[in-house]
N, C-alpha and C. Protein backbone atom coordinates (compact mmCIF):
# COMPACT_ATOMS: atom_id res chain seq x y z
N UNK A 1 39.77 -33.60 27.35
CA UNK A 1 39.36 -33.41 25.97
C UNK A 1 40.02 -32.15 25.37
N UNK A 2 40.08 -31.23 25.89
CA UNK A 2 39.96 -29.93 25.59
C UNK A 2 42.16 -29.86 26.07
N UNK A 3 42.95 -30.53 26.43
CA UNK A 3 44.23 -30.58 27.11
C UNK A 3 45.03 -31.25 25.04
N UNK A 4 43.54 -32.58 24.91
CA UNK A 4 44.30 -33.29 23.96
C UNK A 4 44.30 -32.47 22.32
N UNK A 5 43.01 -31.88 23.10
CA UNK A 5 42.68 -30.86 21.41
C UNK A 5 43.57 -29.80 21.34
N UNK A 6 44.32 -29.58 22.18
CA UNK A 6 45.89 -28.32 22.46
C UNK A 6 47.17 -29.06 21.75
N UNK A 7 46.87 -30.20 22.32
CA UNK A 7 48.55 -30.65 21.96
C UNK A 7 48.55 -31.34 20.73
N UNK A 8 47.61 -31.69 20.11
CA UNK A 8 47.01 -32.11 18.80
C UNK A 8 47.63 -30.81 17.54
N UNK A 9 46.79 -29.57 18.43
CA UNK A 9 47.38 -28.34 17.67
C UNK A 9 48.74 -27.99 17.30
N UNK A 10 49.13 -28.26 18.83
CA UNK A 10 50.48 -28.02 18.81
C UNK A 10 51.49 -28.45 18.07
N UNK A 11 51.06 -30.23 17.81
CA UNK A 11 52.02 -30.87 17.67
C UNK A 11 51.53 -30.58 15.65
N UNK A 12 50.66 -30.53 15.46
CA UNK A 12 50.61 -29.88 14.09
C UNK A 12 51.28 -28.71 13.87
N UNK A 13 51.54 -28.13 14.62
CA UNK A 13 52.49 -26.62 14.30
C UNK A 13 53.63 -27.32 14.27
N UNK A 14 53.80 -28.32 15.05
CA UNK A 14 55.20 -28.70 15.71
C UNK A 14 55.97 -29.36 13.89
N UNK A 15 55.01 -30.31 13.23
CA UNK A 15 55.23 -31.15 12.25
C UNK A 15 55.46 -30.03 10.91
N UNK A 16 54.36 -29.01 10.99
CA UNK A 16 54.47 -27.81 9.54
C UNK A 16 55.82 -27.11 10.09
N UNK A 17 56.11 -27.08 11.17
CA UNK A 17 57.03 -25.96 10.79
C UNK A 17 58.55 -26.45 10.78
N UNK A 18 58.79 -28.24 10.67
CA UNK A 18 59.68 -29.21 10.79
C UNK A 18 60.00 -29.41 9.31
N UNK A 19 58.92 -29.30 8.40
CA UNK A 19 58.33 -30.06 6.99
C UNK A 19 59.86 -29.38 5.98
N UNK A 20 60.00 -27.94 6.25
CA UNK A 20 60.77 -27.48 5.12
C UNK A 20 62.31 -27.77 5.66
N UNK A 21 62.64 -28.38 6.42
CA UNK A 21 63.93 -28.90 7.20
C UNK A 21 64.14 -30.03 6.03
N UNK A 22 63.12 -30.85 5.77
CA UNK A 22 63.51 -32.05 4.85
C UNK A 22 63.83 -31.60 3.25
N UNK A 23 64.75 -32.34 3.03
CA UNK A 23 65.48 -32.15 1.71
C UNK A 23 64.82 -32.93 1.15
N UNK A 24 64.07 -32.92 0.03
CA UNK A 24 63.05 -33.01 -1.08
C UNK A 24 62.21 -31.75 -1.59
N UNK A 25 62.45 -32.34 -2.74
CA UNK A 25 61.67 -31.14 -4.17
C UNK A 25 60.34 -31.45 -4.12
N UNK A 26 59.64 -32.20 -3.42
CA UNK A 26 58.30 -32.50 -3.49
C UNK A 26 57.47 -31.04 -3.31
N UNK A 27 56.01 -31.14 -3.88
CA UNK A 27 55.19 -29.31 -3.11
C UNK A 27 54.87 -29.49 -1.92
N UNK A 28 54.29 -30.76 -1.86
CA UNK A 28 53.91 -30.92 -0.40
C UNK A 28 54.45 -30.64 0.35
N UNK A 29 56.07 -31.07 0.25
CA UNK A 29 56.80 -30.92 1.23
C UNK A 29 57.16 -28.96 1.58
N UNK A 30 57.39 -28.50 0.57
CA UNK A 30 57.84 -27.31 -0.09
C UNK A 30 56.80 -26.13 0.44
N UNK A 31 55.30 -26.56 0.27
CA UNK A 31 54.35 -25.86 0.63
C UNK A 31 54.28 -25.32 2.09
N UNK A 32 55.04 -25.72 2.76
CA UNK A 32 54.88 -25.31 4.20
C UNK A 32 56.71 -24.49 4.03
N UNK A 33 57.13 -23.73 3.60
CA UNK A 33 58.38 -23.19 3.02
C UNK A 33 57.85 -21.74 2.98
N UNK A 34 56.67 -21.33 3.05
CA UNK A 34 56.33 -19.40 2.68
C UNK A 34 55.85 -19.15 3.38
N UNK A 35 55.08 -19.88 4.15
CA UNK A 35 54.13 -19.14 5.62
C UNK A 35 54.80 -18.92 6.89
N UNK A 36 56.17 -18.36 6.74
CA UNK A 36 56.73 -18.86 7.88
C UNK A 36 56.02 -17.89 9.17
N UNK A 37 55.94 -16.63 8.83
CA UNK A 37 55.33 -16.08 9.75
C UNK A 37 53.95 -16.54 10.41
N UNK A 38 53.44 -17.43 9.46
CA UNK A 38 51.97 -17.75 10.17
C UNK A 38 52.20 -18.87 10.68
N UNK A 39 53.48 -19.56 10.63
CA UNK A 39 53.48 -20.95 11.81
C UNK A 39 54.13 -20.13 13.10
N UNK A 40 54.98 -19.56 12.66
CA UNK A 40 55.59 -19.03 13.95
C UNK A 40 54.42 -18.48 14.79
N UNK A 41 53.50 -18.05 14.56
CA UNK A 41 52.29 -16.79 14.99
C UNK A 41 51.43 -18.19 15.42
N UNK A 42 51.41 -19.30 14.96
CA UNK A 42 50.52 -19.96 15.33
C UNK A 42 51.23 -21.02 16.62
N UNK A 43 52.92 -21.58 15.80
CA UNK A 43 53.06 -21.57 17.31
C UNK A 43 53.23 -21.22 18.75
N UNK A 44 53.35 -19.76 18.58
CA UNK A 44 53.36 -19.15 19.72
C UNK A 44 52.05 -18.98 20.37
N UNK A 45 50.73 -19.12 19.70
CA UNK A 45 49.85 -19.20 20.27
C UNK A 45 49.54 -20.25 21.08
N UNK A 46 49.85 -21.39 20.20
CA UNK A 46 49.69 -23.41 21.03
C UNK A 46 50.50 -22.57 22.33
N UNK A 47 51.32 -22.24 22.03
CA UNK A 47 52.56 -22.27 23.64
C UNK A 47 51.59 -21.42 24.49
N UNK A 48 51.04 -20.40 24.07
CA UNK A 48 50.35 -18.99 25.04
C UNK A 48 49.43 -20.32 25.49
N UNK A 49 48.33 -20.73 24.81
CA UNK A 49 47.29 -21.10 25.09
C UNK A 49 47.12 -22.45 25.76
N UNK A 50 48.44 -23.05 25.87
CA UNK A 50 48.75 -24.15 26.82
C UNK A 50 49.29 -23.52 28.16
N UNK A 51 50.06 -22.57 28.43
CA UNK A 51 50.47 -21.67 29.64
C UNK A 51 49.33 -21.46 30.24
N UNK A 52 48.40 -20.59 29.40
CA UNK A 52 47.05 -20.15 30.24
C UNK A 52 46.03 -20.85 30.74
N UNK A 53 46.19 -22.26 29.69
CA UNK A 53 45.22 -23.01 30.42
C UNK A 53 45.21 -24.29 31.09
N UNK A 54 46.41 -24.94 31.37
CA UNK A 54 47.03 -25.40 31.73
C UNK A 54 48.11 -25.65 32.39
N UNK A 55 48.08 -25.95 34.34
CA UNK A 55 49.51 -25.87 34.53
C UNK A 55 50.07 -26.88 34.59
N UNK A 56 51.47 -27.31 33.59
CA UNK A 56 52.37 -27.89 33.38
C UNK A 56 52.93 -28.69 34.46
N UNK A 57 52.24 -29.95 35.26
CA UNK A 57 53.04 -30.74 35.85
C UNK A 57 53.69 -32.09 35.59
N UNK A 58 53.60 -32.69 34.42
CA UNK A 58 53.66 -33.94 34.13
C UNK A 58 54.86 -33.56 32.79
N UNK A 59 55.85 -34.66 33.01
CA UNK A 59 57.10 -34.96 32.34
C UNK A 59 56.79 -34.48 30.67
N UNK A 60 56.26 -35.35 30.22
CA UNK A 60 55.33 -35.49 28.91
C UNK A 60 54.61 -33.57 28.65
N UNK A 61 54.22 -33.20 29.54
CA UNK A 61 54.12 -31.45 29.05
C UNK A 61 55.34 -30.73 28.52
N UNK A 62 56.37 -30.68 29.59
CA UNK A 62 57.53 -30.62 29.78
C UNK A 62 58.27 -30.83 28.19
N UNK A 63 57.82 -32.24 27.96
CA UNK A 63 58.83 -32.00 26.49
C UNK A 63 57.96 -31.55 25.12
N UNK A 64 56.26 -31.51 25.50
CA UNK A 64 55.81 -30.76 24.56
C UNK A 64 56.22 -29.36 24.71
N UNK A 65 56.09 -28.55 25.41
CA UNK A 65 56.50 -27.59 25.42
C UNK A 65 57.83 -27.04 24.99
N UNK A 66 58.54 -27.81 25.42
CA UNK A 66 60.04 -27.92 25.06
C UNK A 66 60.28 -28.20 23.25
N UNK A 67 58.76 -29.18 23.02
CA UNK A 67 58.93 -28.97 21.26
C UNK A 67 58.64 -27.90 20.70
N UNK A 68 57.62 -27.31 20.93
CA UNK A 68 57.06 -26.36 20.57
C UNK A 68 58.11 -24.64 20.99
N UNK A 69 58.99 -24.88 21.85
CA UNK A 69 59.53 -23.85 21.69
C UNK A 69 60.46 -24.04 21.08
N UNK A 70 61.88 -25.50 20.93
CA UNK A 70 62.18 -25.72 20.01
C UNK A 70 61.56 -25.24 18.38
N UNK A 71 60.54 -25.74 18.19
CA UNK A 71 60.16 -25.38 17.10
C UNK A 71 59.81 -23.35 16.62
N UNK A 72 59.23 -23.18 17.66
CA UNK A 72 58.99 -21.71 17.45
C UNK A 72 60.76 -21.11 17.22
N UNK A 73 61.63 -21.21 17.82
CA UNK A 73 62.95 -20.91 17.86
C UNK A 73 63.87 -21.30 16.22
N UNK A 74 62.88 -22.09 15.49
CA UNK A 74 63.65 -22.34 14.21
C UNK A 74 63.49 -20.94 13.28
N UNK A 75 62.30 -20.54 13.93
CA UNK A 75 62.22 -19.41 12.46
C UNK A 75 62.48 -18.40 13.39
């Protein structure tokens, strides 16, 4: 429960901090374009807080993690 409610997080950091990559004038899209410091800050937390509580043996971790640092590495 508590593994799926991490990567749930994660993968929401993973999607906001993907959003301003897409070319469209939309706000929606646009709105995730100024916080950059607070996705970065938040994905580095998903990453801390999957390290600490979780150890990483299964393929499928492996490439979450691998998104999520991908993603932390854009900004």
């Amino acid at each position: 429960m508590i593994r799926k409610t991490f990567q749930v997080l994660g993968l929401i950091a993973a999607l906001l901090s993907l959003t301003p990559l897409i070319v469209a004038d939309y706000w929606w899209i646009k709105v995730s374009d100024f916080p950059h410091l607070q996705l970065s800050g938040f994905t580095l937390l998903a990453i801390i807080l999957y390290f600490f509580t979780f150890n990483p043996k299964w393929v499928n971790d492996y490439a979450y993690i691998t998104i999520l640092m991908g993603c932390f590495s854009i900004f």
